[in-house]
PDB file of N, CA and C in Angstrom:
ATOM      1  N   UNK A   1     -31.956 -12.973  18.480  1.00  0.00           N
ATOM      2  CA  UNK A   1     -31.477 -12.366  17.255  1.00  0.00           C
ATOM      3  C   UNK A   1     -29.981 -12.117  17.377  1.00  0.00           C
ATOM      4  N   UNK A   2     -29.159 -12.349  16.450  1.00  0.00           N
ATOM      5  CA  UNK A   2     -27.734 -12.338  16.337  1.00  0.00           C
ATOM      6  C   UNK A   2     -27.759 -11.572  15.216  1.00  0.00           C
ATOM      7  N   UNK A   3     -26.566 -10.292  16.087  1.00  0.00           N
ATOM      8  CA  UNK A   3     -26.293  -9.138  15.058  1.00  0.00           C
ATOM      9  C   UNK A   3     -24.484  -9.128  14.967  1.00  0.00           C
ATOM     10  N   UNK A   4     -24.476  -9.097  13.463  1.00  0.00           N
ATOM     11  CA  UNK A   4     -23.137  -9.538  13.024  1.00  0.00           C
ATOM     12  C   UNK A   4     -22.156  -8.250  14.122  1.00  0.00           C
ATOM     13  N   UNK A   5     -20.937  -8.254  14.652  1.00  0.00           N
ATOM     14  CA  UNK A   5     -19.781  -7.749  15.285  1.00  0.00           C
ATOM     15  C   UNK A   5     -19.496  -6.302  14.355  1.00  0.00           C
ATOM     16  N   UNK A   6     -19.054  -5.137  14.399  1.00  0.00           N
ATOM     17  CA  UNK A   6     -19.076  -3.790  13.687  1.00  0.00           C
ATOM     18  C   UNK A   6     -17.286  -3.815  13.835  1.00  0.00           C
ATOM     19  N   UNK A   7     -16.712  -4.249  14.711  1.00  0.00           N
ATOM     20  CA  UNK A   7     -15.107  -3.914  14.736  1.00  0.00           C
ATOM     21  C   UNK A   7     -14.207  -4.892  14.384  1.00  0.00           C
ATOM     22  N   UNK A   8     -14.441  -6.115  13.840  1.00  0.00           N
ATOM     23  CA  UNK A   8     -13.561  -6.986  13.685  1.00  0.00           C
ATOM     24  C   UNK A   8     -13.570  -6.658  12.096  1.00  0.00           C
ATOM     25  N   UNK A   9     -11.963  -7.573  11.851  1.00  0.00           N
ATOM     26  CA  UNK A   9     -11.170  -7.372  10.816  1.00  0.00           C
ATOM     27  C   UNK A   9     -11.854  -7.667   9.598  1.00  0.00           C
ATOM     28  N   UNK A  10     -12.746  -8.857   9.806  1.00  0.00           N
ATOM     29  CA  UNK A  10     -13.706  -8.937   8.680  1.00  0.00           C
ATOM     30  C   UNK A  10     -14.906  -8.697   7.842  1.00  0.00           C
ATOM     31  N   UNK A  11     -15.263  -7.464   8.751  1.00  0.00           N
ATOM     32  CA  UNK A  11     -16.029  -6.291   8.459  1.00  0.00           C
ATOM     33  C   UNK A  11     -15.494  -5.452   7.750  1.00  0.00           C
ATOM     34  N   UNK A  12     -14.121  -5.092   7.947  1.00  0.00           N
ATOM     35  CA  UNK A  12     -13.856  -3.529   7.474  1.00  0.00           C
ATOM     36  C   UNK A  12     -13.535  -4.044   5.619  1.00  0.00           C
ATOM     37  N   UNK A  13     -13.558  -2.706   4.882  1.00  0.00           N
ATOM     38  CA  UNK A  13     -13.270  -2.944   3.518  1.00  0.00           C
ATOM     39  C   UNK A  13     -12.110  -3.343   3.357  1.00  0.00           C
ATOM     40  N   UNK A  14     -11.880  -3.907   2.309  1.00  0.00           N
ATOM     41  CA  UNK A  14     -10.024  -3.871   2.611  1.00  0.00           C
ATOM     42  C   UNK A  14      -9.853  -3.598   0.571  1.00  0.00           C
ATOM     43  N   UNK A  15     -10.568  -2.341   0.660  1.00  0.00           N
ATOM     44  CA  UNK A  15     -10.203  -1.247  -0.460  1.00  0.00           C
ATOM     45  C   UNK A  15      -8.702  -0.911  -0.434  1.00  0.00           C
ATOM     46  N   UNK A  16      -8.048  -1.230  -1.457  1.00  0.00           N
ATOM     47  CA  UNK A  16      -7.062  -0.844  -1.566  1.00  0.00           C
ATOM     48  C   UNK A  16      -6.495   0.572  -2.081  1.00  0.00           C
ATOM     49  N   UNK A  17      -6.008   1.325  -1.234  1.00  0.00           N
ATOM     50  CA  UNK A  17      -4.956   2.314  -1.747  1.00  0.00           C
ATOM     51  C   UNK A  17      -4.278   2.355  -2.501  1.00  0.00           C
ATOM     52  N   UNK A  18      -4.322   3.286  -3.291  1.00  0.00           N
ATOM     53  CA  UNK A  18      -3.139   3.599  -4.555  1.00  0.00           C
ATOM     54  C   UNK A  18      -2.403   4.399  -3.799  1.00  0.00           C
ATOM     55  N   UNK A  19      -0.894   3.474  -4.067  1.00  0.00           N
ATOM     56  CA  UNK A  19       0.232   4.152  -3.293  1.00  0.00           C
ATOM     57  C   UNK A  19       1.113   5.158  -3.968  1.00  0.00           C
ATOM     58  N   UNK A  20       1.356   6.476  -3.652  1.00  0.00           N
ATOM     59  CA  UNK A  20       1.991   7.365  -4.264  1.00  0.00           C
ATOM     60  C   UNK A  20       3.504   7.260  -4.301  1.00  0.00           C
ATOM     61  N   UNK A  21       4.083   6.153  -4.494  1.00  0.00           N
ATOM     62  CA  UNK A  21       5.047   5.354  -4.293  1.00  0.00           C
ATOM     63  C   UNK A  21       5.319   3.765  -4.113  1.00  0.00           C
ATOM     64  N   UNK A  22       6.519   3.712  -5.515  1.00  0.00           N
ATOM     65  CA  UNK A  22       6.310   2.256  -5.509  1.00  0.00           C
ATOM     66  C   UNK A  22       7.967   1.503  -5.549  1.00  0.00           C
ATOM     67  N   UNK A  23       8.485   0.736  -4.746  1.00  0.00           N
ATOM     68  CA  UNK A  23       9.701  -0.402  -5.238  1.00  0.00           C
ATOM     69  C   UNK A  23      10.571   0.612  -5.573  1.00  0.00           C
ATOM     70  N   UNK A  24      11.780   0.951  -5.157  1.00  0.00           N
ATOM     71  CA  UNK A  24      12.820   1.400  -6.298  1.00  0.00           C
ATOM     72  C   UNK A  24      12.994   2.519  -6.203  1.00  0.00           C
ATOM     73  N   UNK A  25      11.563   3.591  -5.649  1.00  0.00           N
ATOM     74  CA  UNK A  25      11.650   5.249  -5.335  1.00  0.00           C
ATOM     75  C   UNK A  25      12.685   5.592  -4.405  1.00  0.00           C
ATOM     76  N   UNK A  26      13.272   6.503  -4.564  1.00  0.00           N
ATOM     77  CA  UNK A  26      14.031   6.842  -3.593  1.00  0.00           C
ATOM     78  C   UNK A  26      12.784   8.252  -2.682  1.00  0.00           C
ATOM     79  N   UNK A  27      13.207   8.216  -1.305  1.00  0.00           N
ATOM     80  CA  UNK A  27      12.400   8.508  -0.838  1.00  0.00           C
ATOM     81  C   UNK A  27      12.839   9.431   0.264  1.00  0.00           C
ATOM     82  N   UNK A  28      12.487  10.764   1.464  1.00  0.00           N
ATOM     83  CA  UNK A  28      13.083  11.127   2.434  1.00  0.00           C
ATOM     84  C   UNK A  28      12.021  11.167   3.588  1.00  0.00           C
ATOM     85  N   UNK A  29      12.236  11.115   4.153  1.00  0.00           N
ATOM     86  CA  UNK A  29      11.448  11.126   5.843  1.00  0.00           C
ATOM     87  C   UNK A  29      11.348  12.313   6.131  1.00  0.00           C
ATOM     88  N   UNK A  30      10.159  12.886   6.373  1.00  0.00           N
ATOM     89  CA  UNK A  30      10.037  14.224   6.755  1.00  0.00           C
ATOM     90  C   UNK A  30       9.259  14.143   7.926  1.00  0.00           C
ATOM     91  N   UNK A  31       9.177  13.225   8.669  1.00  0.00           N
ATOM     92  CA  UNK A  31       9.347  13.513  10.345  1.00  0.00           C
ATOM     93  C   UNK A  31       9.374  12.291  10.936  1.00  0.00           C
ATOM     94  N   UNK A  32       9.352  12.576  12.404  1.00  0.00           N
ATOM     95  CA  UNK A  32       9.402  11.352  13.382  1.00  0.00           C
ATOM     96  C   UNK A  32      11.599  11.237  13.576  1.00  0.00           C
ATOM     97  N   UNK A  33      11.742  10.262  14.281  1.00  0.00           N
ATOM     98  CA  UNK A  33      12.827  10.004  14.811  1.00  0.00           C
ATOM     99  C   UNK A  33      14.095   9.641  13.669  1.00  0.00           C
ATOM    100  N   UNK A  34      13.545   9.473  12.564  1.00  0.00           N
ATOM    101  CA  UNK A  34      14.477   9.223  11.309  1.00  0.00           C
ATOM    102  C   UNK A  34      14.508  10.474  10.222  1.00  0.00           C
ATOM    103  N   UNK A  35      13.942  11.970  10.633  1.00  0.00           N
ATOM    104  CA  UNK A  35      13.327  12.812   9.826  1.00  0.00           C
ATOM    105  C   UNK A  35      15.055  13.110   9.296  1.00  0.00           C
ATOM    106  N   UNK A  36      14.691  13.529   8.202  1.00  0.00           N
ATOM    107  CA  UNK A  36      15.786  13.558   6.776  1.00  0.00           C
ATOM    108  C   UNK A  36      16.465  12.647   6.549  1.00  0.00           C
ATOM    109  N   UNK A  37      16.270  11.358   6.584  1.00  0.00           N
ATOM    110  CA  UNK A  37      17.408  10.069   6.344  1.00  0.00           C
ATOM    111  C   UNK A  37      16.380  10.139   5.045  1.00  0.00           C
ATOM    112  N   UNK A  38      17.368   9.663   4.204  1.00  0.00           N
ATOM    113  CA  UNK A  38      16.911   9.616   2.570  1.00  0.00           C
ATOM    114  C   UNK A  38      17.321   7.585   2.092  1.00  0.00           C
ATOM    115  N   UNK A  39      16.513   6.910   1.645  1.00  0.00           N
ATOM    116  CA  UNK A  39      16.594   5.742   1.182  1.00  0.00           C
ATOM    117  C   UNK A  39      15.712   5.303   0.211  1.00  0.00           C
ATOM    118  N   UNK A  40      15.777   4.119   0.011  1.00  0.00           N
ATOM    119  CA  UNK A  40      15.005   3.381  -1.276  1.00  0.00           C
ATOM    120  C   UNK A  40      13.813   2.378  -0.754  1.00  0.00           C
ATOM    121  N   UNK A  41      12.767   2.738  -1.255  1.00  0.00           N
ATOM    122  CA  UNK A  41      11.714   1.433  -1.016  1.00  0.00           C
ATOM    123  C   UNK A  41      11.796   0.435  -1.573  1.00  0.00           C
ATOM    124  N   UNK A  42      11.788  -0.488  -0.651  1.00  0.00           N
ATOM    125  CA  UNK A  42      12.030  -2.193  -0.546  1.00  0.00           C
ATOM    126  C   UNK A  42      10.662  -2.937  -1.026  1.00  0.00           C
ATOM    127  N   UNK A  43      10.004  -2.032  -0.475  1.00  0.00           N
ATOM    128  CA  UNK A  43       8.410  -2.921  -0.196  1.00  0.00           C
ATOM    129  C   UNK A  43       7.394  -2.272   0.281  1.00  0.00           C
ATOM    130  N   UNK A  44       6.436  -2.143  -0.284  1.00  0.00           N
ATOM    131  CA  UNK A  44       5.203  -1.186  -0.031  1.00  0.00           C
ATOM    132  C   UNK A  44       3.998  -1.955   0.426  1.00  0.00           C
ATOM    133  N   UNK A  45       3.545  -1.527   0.910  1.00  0.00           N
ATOM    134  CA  UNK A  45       2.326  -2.454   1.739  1.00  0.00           C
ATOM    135  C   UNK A  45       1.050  -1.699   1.633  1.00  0.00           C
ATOM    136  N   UNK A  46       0.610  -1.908   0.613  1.00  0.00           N
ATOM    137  CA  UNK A  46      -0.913  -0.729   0.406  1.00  0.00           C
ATOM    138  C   UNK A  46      -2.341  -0.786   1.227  1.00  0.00           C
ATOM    139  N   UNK A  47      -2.083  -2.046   1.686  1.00  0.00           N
ATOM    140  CA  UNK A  47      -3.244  -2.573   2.574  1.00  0.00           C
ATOM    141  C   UNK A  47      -3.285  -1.862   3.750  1.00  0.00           C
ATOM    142  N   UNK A  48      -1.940  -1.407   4.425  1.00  0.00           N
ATOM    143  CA  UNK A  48      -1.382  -0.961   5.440  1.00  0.00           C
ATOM    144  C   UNK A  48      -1.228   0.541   5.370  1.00  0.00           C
ATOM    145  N   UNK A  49      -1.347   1.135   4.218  1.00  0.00           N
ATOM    146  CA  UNK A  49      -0.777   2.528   3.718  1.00  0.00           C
ATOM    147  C   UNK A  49       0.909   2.488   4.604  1.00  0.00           C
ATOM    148  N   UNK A  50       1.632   1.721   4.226  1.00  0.00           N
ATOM    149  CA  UNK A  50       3.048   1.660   4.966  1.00  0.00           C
ATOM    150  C   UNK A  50       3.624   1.085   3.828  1.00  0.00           C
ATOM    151  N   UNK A  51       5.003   1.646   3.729  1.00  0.00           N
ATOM    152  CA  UNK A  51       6.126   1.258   2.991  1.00  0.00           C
ATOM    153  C   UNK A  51       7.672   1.003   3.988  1.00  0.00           C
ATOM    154  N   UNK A  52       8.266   0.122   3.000  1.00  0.00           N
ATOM    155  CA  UNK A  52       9.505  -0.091   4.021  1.00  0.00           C
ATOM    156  C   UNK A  52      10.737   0.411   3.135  1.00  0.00           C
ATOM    157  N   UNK A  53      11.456   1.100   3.579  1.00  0.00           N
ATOM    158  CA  UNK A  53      12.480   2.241   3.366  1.00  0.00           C
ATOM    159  C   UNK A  53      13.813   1.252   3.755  1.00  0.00           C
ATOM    160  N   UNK A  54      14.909   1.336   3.035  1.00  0.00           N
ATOM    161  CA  UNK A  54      16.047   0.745   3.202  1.00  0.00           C
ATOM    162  C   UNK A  54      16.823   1.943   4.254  1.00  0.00           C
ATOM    163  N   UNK A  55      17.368   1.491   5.075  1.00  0.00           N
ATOM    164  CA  UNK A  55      18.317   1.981   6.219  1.00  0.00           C
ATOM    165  C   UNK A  55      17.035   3.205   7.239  1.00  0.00           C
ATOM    166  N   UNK A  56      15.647   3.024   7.598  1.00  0.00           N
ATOM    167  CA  UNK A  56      14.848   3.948   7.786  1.00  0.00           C
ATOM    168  C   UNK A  56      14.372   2.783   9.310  1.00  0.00           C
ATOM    169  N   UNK A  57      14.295   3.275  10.002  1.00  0.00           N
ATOM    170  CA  UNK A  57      13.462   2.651  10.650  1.00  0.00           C
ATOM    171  C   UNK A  57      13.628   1.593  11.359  1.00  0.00           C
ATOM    172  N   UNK A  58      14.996   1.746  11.920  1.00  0.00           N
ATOM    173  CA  UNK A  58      15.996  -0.060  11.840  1.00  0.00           C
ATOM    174  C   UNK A  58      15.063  -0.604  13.751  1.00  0.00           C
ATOM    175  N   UNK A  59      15.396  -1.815  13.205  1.00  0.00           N
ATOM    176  CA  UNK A  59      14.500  -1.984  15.080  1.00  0.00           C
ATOM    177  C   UNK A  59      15.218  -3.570  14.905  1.00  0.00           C
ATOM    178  N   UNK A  60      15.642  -3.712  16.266  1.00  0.00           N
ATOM    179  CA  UNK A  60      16.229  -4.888  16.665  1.00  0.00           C
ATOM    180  C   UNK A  60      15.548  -5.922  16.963  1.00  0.00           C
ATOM    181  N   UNK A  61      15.679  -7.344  16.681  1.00  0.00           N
ATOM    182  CA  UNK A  61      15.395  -8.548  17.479  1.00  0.00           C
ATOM    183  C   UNK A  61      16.174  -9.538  17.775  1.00  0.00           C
ATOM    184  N   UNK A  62      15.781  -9.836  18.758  1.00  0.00           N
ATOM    185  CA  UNK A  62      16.693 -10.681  20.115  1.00  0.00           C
ATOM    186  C   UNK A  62      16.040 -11.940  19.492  1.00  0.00           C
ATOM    187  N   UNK A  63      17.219 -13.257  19.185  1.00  0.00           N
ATOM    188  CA  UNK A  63      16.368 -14.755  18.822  1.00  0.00           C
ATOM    189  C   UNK A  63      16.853 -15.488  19.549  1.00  0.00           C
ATOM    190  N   UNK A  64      16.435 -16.132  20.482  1.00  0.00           N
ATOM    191  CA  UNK A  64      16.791 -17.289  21.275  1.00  0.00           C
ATOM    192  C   UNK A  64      17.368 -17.999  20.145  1.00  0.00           C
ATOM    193  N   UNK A  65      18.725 -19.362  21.258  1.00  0.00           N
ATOM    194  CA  UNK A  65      18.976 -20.095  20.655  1.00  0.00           C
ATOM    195  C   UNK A  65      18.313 -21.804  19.703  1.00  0.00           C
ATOM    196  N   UNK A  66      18.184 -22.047  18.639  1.00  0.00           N
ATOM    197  CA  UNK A  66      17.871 -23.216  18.269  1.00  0.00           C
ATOM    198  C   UNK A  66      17.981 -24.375  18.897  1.00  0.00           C
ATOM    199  N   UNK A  67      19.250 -24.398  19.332  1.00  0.00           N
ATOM    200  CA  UNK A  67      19.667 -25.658  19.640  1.00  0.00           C
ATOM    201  C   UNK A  67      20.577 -25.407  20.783  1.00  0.00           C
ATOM    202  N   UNK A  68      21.052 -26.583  21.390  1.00  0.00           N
ATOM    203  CA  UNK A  68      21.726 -26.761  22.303  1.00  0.00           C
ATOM    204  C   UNK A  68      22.943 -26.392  21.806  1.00  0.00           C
ATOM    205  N   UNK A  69      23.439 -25.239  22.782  1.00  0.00           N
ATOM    206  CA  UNK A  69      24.850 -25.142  22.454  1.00  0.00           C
ATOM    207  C   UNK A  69      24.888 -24.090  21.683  1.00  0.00           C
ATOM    208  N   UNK A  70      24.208 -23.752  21.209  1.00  0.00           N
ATOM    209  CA  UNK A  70      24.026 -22.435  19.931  1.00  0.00           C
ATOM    210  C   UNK A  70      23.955 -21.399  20.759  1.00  0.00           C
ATOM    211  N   UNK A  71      24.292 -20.106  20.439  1.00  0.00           N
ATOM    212  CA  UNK A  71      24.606 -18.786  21.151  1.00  0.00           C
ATOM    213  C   UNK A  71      23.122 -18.031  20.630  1.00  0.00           C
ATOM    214  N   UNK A  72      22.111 -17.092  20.841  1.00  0.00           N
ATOM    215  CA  UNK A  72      21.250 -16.457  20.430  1.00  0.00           C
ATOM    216  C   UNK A  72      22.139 -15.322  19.650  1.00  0.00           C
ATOM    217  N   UNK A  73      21.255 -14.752  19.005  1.00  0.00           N
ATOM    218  CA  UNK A  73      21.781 -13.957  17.987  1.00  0.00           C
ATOM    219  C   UNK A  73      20.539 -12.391  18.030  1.00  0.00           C
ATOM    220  N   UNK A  74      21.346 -11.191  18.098  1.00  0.00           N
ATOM    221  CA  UNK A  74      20.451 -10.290  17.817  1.00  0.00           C
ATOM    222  C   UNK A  74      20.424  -9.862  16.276  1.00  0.00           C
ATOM    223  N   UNK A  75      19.327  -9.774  15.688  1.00  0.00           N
ATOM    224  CA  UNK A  75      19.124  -9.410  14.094  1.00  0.00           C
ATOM    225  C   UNK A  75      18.904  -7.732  13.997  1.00  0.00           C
ATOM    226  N   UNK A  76      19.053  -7.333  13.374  1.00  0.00           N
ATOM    227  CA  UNK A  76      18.021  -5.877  12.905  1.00  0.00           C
ATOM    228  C   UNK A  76      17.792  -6.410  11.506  1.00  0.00           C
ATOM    229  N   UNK A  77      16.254  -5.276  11.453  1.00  0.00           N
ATOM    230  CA  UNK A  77      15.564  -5.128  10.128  1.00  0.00           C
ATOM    231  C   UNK A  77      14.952  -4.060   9.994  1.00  0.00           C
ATOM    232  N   UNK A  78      14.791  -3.168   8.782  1.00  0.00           N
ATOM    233  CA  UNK A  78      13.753  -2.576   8.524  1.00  0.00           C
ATOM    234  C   UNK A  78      12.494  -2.315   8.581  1.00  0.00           C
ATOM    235  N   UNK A  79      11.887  -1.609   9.242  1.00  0.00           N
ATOM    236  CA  UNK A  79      10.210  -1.991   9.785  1.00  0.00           C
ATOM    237  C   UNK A  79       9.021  -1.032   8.727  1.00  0.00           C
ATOM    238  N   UNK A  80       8.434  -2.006   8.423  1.00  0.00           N
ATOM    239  CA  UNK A  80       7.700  -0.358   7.934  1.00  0.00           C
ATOM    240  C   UNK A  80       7.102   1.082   8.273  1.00  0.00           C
ATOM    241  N   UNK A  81       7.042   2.107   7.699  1.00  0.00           N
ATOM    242  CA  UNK A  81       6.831   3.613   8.130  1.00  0.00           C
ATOM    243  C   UNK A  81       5.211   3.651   7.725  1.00  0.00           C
ATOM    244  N   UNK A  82       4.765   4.765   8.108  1.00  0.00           N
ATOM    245  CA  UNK A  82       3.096   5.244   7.590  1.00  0.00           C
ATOM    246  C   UNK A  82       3.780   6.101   6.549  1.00  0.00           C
ATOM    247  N   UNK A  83       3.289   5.744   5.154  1.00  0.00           N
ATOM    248  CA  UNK A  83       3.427   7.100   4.506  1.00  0.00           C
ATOM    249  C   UNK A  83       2.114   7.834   4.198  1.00  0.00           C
TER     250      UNK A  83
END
């Protein structure tokens, strides 16, 4: 007898949240390592209950080079928060 898996991704509901915030809100951080930086949402992710905040949350990445001869480049971006 084969009994379907209880923890994988395609079990769980993927009920969506109504986000109390949408695109365009301006918004403030009231805790964690960015607490009172005030910005604008970029992008809300309801699946995730996470939104991404302009200047909130900045986190670096390191990109190897493409090609021969090309220098790597470090980027930053915005990551999303739990709201």
């Amino acid at each position: 007898m084969i009994t379907p898996k209880t923890n994988t991704k395609a079990n769980k509901s993927t009920k969506r949240q109504k986000m109390h915030v949408k695109k365009g809100d301006t918004v403030q951080v009231i805790s964690g390592r960015d607490k009172g930086k005030v910005g604008e949402v970029l992008r809300t992710l309801p699946a995730l209950s996470k939104v991404v905040v302009k200047g909130v949350n900045i986190k670096t990445k390191h990109v190897k080079p493409q090609q021969e001869g090309e220098s790597g480049q470090i980027t930053t971006f915005e990551a999303p928060v739990i709201t």
